[in-house]
N, C-alpha and C. Protein backbone atom coordinates (compact mmCIF):
# COMPACT_ATOMS: atom_id res chain seq x y z
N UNK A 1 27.96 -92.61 -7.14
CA UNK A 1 26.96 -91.59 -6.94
C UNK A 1 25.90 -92.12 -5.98
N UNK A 2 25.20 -91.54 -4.69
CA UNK A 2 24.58 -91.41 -4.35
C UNK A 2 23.35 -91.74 -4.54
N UNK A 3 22.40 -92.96 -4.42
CA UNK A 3 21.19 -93.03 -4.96
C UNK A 3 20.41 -91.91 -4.37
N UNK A 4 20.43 -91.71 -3.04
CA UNK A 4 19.36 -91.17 -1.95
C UNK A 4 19.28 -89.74 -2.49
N UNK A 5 20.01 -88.80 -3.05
CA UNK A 5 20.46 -87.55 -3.10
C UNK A 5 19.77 -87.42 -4.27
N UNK A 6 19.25 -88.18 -5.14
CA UNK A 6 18.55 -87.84 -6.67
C UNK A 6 16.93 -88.51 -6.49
N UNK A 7 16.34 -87.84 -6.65
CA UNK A 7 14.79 -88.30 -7.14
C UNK A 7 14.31 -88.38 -8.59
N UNK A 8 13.48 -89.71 -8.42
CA UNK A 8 13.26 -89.68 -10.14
C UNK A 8 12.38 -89.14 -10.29
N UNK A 9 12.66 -88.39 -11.48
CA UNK A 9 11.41 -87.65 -12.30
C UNK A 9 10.75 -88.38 -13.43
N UNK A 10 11.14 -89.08 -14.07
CA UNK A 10 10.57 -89.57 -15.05
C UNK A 10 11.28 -90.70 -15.81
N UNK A 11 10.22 -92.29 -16.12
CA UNK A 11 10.69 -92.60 -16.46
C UNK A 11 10.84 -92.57 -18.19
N UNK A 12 11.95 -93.52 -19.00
CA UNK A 12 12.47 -93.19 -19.94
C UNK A 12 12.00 -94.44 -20.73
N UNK A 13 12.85 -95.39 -20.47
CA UNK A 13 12.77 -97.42 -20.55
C UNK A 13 12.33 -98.15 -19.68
N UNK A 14 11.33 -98.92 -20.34
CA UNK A 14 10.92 -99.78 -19.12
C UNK A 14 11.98 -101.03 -20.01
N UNK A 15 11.35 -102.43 -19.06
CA UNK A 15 12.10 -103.58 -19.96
C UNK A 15 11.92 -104.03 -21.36
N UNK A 16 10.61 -103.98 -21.86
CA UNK A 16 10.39 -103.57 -23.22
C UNK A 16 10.96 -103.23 -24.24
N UNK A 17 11.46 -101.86 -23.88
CA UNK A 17 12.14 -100.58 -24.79
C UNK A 17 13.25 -101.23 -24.78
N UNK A 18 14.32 -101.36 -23.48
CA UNK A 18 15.48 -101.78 -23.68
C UNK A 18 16.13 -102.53 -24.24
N UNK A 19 14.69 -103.98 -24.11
CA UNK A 19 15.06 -105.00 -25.10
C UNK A 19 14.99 -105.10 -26.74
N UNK A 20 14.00 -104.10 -26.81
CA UNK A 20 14.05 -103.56 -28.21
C UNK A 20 14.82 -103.34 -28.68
N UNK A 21 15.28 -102.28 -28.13
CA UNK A 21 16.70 -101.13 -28.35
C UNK A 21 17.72 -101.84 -28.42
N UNK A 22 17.95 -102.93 -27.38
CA UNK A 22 19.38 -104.13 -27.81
C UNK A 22 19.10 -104.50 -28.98
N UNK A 23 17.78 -105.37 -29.34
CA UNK A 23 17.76 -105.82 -30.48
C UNK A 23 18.13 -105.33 -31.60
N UNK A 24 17.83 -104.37 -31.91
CA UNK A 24 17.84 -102.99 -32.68
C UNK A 24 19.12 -103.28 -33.00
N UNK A 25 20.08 -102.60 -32.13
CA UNK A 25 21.44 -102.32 -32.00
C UNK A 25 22.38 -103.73 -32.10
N UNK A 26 22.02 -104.64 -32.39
CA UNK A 26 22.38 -105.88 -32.53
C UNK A 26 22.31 -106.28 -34.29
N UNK A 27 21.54 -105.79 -34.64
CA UNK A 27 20.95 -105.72 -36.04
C UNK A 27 22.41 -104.81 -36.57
N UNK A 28 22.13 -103.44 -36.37
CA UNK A 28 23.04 -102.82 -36.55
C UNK A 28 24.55 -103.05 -36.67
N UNK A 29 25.17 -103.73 -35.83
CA UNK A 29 26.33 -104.17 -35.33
C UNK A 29 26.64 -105.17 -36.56
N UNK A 30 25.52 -105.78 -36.79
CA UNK A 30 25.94 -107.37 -37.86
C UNK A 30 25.87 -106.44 -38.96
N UNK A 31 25.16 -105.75 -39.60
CA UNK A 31 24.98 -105.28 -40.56
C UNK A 31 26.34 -104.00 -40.96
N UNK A 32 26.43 -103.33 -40.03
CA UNK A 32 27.44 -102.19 -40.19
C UNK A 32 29.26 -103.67 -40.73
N UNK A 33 29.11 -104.37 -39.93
CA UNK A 33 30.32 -105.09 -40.01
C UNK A 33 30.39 -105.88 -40.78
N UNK A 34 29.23 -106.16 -41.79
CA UNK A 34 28.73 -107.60 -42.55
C UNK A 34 28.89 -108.71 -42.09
N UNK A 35 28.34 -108.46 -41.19
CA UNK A 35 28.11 -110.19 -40.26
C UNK A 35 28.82 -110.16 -38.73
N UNK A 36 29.05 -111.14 -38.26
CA UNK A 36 29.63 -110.61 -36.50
C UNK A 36 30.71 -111.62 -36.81
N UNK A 37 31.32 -112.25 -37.89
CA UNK A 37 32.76 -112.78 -38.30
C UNK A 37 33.89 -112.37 -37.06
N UNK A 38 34.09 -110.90 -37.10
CA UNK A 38 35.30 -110.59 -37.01
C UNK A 38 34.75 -109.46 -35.89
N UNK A 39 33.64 -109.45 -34.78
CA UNK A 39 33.42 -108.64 -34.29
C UNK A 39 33.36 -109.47 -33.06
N UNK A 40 34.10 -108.66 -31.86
CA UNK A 40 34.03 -109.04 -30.26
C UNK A 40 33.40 -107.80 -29.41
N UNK A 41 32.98 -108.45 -28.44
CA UNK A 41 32.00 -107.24 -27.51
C UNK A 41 33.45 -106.97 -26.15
N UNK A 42 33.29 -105.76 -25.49
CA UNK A 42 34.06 -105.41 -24.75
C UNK A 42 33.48 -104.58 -23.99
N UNK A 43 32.29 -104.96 -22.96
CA UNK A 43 31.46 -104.06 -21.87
C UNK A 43 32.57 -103.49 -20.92
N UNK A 44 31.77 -102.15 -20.51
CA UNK A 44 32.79 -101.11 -19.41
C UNK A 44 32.36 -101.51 -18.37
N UNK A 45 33.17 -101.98 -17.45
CA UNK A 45 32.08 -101.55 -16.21
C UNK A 45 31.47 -100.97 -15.61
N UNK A 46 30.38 -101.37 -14.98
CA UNK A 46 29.84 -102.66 -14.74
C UNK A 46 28.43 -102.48 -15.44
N UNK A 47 27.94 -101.79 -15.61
CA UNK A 47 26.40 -102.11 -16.59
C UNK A 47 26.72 -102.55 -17.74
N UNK A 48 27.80 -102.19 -18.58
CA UNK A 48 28.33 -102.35 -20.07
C UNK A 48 28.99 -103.56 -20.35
N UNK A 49 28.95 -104.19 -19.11
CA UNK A 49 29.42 -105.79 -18.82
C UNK A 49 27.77 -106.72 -19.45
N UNK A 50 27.08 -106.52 -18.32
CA UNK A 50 25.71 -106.68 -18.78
C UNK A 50 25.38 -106.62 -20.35
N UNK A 51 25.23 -105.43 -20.78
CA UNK A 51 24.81 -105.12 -21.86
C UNK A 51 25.49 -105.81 -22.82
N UNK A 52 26.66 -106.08 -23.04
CA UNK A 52 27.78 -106.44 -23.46
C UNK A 52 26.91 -108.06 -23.90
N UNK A 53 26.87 -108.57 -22.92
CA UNK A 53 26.53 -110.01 -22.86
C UNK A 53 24.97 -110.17 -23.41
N UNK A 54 24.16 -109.65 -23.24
CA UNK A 54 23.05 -109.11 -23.97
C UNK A 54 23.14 -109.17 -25.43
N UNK A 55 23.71 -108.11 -25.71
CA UNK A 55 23.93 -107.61 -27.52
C UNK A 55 24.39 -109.38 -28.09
N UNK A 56 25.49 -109.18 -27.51
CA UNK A 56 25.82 -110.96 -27.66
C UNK A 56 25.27 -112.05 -27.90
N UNK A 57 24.11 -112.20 -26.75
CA UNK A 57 23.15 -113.38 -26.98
C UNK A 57 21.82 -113.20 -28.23
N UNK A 58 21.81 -111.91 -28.50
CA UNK A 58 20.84 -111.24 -29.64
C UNK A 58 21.80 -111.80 -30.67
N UNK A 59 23.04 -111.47 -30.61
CA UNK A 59 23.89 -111.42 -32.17
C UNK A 59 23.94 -113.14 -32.66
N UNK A 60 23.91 -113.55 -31.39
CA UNK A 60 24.19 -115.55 -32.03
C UNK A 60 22.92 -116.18 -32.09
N UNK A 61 21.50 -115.43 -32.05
CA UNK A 61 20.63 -115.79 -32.33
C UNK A 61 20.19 -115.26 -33.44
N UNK A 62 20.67 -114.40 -34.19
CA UNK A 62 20.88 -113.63 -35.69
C UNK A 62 21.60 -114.28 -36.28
N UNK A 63 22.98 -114.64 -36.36
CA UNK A 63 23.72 -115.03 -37.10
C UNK A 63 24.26 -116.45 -36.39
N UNK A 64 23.99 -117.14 -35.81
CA UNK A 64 24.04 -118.37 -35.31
C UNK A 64 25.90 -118.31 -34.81
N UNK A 65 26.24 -117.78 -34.61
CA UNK A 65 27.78 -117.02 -34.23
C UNK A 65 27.89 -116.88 -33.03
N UNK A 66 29.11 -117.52 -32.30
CA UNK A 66 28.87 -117.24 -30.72
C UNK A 66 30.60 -115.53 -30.82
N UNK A 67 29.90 -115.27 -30.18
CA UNK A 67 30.42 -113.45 -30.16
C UNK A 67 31.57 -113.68 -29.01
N UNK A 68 33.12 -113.21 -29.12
CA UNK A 68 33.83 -113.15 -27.73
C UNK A 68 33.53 -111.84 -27.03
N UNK A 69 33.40 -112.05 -25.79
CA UNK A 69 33.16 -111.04 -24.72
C UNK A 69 34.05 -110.78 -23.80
N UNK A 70 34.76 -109.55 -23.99
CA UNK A 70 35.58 -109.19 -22.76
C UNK A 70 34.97 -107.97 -21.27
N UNK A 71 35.70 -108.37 -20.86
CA UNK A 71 35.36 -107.33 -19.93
C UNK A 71 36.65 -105.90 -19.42
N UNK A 72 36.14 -104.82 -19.09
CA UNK A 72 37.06 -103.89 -19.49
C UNK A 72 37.14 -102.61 -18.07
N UNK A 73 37.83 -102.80 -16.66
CA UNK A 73 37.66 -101.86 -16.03
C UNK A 73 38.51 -100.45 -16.45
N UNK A 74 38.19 -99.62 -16.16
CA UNK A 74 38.94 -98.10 -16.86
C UNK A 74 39.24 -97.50 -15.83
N UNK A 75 39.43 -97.73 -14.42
CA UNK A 75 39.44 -96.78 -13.74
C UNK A 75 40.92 -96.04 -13.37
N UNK A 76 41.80 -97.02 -13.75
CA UNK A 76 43.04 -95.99 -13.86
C UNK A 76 43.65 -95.06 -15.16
N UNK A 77 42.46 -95.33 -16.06
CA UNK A 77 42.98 -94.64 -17.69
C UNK A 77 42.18 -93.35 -17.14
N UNK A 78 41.38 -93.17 -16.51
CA UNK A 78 40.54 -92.12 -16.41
C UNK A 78 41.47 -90.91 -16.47
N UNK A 79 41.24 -89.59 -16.92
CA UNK A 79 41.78 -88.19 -16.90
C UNK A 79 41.97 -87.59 -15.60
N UNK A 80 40.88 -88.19 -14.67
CA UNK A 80 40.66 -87.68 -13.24
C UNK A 80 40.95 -88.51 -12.14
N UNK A 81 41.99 -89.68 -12.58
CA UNK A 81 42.78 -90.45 -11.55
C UNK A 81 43.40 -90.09 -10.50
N UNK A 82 43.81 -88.77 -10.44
CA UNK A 82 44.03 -88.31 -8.88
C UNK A 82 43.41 -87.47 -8.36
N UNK A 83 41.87 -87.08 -8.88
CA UNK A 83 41.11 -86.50 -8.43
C UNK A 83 40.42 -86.98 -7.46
N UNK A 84 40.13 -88.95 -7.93
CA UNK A 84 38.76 -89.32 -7.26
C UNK A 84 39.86 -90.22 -6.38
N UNK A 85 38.27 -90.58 -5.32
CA UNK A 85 38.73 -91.57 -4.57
C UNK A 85 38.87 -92.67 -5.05
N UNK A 86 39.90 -93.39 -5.06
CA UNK A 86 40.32 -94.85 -5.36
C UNK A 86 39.29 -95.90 -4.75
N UNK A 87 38.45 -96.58 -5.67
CA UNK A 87 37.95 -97.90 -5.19
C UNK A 87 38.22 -98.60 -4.12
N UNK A 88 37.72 -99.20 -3.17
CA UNK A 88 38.36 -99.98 -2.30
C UNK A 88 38.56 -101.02 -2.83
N UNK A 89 37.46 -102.03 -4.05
CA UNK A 89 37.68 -102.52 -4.89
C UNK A 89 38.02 -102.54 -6.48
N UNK A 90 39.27 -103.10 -7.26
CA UNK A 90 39.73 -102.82 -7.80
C UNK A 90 38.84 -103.93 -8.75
N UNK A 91 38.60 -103.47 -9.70
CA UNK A 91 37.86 -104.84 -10.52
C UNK A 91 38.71 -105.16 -11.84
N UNK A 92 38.49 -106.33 -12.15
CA UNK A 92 39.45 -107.26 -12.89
C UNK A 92 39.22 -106.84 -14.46
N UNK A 93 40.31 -106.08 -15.42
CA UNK A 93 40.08 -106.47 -16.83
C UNK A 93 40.21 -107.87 -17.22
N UNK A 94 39.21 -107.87 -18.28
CA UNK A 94 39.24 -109.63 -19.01
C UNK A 94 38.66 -109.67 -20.25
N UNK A 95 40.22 -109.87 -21.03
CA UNK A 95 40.30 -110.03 -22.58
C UNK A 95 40.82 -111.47 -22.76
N UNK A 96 39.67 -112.05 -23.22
CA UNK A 96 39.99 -113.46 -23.31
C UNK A 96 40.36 -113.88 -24.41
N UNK A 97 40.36 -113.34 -25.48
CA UNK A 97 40.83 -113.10 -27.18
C UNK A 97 42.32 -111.85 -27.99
N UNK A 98 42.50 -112.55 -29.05
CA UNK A 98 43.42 -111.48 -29.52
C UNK A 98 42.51 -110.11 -29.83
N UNK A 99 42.95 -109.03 -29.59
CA UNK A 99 42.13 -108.15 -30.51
C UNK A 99 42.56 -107.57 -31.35
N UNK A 100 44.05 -108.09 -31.78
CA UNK A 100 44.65 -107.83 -32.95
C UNK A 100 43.85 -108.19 -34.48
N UNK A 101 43.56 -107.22 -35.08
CA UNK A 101 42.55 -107.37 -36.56
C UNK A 101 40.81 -107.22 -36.27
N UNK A 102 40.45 -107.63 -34.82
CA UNK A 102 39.32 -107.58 -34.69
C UNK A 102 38.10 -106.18 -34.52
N UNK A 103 37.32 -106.19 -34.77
CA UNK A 103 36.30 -105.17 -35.00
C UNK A 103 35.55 -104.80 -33.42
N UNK A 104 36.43 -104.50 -32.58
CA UNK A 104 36.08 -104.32 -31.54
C UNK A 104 35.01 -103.50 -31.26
N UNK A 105 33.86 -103.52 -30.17
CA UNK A 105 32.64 -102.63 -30.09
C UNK A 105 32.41 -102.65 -28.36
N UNK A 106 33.28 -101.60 -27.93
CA UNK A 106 32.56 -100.98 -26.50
C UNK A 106 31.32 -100.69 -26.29
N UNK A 107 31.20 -101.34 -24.70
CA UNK A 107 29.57 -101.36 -24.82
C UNK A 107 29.46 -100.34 -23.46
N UNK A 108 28.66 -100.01 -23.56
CA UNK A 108 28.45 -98.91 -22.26
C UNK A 108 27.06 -98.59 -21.84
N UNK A 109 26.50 -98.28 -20.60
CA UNK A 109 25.34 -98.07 -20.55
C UNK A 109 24.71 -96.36 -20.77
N UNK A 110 25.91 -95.26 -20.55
CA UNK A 110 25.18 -93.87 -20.58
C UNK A 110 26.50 -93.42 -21.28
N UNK A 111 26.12 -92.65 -22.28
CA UNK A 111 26.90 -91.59 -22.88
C UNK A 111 27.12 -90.19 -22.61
N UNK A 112 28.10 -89.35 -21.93
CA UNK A 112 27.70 -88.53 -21.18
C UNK A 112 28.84 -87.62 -22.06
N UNK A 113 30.03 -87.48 -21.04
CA UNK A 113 30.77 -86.60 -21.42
C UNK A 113 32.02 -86.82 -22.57
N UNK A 114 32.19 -88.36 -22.63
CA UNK A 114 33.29 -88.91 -22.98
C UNK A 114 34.55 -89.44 -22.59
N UNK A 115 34.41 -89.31 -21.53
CA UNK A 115 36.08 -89.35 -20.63
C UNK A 115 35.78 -90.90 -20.40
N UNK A 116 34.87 -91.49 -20.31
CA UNK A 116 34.65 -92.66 -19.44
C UNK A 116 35.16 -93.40 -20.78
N UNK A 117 35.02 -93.16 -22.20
CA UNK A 117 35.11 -93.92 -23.53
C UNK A 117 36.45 -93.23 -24.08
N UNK A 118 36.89 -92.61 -23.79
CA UNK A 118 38.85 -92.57 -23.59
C UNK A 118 38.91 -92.99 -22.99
N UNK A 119 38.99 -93.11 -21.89
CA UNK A 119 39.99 -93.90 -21.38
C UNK A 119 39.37 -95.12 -21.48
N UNK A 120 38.48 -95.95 -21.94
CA UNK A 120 38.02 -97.07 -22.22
C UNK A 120 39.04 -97.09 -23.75
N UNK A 121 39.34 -96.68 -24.62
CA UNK A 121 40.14 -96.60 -26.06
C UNK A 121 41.61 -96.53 -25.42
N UNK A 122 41.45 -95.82 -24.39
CA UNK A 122 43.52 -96.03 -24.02
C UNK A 122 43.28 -97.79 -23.34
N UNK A 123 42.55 -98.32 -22.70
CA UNK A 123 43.02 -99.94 -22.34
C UNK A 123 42.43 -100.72 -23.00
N UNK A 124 42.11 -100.48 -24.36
CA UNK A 124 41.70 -101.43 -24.94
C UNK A 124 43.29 -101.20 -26.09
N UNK A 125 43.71 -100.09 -26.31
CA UNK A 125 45.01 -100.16 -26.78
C UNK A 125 46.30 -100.97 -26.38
N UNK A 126 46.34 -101.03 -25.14
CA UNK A 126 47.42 -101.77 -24.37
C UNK A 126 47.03 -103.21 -24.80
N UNK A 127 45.79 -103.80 -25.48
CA UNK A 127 46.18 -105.38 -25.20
C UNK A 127 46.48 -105.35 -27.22
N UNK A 128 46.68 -104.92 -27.91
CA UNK A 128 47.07 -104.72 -29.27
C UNK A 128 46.33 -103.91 -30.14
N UNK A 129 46.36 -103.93 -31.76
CA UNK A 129 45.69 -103.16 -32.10
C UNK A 129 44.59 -103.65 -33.59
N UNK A 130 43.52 -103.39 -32.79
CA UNK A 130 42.20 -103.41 -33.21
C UNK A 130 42.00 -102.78 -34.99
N UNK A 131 41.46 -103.83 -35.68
CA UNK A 131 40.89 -103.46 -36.87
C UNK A 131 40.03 -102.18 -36.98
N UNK A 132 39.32 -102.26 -36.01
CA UNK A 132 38.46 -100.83 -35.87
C UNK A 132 37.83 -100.86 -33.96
N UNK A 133 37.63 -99.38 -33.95
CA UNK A 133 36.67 -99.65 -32.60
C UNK A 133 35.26 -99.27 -32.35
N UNK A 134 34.45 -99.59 -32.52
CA UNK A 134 32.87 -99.44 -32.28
C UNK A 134 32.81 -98.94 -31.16
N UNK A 135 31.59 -97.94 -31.17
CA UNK A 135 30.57 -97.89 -29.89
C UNK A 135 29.22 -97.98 -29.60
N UNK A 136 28.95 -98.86 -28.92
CA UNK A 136 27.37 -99.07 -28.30
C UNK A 136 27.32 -98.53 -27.68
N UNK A 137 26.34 -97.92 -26.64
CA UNK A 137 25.19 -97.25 -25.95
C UNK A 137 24.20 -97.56 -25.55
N UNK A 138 23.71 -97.85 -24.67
CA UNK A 138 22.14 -97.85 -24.22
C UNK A 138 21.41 -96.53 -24.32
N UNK A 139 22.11 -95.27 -23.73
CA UNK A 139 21.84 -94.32 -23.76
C UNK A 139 22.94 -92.98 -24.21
N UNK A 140 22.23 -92.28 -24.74
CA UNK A 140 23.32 -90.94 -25.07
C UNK A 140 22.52 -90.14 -24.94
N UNK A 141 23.14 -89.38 -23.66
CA UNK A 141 22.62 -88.14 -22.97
C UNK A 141 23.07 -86.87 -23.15
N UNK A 142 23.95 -86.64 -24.33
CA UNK A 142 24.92 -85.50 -25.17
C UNK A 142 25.29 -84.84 -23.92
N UNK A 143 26.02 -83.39 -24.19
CA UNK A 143 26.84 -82.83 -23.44
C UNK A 143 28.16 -83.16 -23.54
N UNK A 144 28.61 -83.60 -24.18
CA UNK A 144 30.54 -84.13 -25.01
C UNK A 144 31.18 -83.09 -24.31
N UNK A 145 31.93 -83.15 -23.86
CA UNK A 145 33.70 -82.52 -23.30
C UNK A 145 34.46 -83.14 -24.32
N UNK A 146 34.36 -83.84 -25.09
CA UNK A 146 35.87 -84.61 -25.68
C UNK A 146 34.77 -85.30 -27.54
N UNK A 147 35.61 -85.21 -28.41
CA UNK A 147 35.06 -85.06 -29.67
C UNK A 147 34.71 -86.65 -29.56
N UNK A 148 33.93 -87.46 -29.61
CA UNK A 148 32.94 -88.96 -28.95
C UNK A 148 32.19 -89.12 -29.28
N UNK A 149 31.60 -89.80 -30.33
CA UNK A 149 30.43 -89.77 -30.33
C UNK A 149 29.95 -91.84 -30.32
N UNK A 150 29.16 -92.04 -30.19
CA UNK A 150 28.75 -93.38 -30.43
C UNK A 150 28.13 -93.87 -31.92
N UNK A 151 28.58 -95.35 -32.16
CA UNK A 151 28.18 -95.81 -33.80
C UNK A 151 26.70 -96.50 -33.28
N UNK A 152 26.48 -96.87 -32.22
CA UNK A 152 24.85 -97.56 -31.93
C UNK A 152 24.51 -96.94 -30.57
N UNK A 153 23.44 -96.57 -31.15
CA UNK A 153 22.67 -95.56 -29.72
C UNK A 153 21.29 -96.43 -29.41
N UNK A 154 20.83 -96.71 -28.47
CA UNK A 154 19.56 -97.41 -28.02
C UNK A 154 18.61 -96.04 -27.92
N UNK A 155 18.89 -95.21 -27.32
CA UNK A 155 18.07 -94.29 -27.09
C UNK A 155 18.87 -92.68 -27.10
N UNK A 156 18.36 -91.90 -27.49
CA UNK A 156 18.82 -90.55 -27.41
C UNK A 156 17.95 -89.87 -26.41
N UNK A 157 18.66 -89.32 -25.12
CA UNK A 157 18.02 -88.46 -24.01
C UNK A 157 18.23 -87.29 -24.37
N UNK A 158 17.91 -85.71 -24.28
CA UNK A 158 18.48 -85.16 -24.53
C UNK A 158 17.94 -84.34 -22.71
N UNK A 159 19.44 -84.12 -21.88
CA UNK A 159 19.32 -83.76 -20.51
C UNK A 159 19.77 -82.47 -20.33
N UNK A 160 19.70 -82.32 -18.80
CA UNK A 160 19.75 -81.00 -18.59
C UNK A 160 21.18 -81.10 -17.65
N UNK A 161 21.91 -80.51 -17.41
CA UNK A 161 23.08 -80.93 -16.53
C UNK A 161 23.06 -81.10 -14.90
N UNK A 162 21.82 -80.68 -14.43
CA UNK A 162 21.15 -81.31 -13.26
C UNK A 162 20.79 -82.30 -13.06
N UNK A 163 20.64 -83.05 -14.56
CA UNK A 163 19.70 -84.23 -14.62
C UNK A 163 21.02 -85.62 -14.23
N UNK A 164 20.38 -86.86 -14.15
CA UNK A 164 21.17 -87.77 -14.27
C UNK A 164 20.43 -88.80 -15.41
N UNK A 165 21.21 -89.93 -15.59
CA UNK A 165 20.38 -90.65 -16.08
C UNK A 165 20.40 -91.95 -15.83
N UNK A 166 19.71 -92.41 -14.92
CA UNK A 166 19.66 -94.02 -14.02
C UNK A 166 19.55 -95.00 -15.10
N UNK A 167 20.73 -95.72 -15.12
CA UNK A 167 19.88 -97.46 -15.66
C UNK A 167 20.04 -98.15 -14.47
N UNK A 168 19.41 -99.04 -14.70
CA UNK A 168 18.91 -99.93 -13.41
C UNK A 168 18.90 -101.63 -14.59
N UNK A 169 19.53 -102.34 -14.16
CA UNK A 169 19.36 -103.46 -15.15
C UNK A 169 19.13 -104.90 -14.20
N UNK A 170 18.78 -105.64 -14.56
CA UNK A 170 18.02 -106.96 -13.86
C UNK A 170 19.14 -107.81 -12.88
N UNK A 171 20.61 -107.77 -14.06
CA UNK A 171 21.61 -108.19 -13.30
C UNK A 171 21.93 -107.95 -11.92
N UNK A 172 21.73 -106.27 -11.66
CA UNK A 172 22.38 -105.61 -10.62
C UNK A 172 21.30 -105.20 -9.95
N UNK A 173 20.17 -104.92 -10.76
CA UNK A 173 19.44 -104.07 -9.81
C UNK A 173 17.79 -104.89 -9.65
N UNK A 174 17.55 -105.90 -10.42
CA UNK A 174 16.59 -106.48 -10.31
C UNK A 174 15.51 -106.18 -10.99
N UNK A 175 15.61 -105.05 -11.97
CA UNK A 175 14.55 -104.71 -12.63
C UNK A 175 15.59 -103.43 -14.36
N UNK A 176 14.67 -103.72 -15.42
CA UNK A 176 15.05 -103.16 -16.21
C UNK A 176 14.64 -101.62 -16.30
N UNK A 177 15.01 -100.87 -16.51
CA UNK A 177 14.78 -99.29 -16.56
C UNK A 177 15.75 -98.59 -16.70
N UNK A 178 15.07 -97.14 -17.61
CA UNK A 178 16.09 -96.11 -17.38
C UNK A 178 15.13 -94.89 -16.80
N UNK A 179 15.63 -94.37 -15.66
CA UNK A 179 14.95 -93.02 -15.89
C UNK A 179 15.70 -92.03 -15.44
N UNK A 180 15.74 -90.89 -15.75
CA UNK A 180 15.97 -89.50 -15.10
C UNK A 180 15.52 -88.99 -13.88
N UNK A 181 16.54 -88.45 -13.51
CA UNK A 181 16.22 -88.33 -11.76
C UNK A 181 17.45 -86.86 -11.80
N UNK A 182 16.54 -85.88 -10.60
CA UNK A 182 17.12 -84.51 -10.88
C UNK A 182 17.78 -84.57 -8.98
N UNK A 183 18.73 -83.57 -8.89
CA UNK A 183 18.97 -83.37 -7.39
C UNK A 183 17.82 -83.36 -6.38
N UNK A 184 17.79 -84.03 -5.37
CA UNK A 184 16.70 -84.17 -4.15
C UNK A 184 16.39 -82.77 -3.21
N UNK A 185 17.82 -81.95 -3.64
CA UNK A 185 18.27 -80.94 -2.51
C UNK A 185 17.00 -79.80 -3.14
């Protein structure tokens, strides 16, 4: 998407909130699972990579537990694989663990329609099968096409379908934030 074509209207998270909101949701994660034993992180790309590693470094400073982290591209599970244009770059899945028995928890940065978290559940199927599958969120901006919902939400937006909803994270973008930003046109 286009940065230039959207103007922000308002922000949502500064770095503060977000880090809160991980924390938060880190709490959650140990507690929903009784402990992070049997729980691995699996960020989408590419913000949910980030985040991913985040929740992580919160969870082994809670439970003194170092967390496995995979990484998870989706772009050929997608529903709309011969719709869009193909990447010029193809980015690498990386499951460095069994996830056979394990309490797997997709991490993602915006919750939108759902399609992006199917087909994130169809390639996390192909490497075996998971004790359970979690979902994190930074944000959930409702509007579901597909029955989805998330088990840890950082923040609930509630948008307009004009709207977007920017994260911007330190990794990629040099600064923490979320905000909403509507068409420029």
């Amino acid at each position: 998407m286009n940065e230039m074509k959207f103007k922000k209207k308002k922000l949502i998270m500064d770095e503060t909130s977000i880090k809160r909101a991980l924390k938060r949701v880190a709490h959650e994660i140990i507690e929903k699972n009784k402990g992070a034993e049997n729980v691995a992180l699996v960020g989408i790309r590419s913000r949910g990579i980030y985040l991913a590693h985040r929740l992580a470094k919160y969870i082994e400073e809670i439970e003194k537990k170092i967390v496995p982290i995979g990484v998870l591209d989706v772009a050929f599970y997608r529903d709309d694989v011969g719709n869009r244009i193909i990447p010029h770059h193809i980015s690498k899945t990386e499951i460095p663990f069994d996830v056979m028995g394990k309490n797997i928890i997709l991490v993602d940065d915006v919750l939108y329609t759902g399609r992006t978290i199917r087909a994130a559940l169809d390639a996390i199927m192909d490497f075996g099968r998971p004790e359970r599958i979690q979902l994190a969120i930074l944000v959930d901006r409702g509007h579901r096409e597909l029955p989805i919902r998330a088990d840890f939400v950082g923040k609930n937006i509630p948008t307009s379908q004009n709207e977007r909803v920017w994260v911007s994270l330190k990794e990629e973008d040099d600064v923490d934030s979320v905000d909403i930003r509507e068409d420029a046109n």
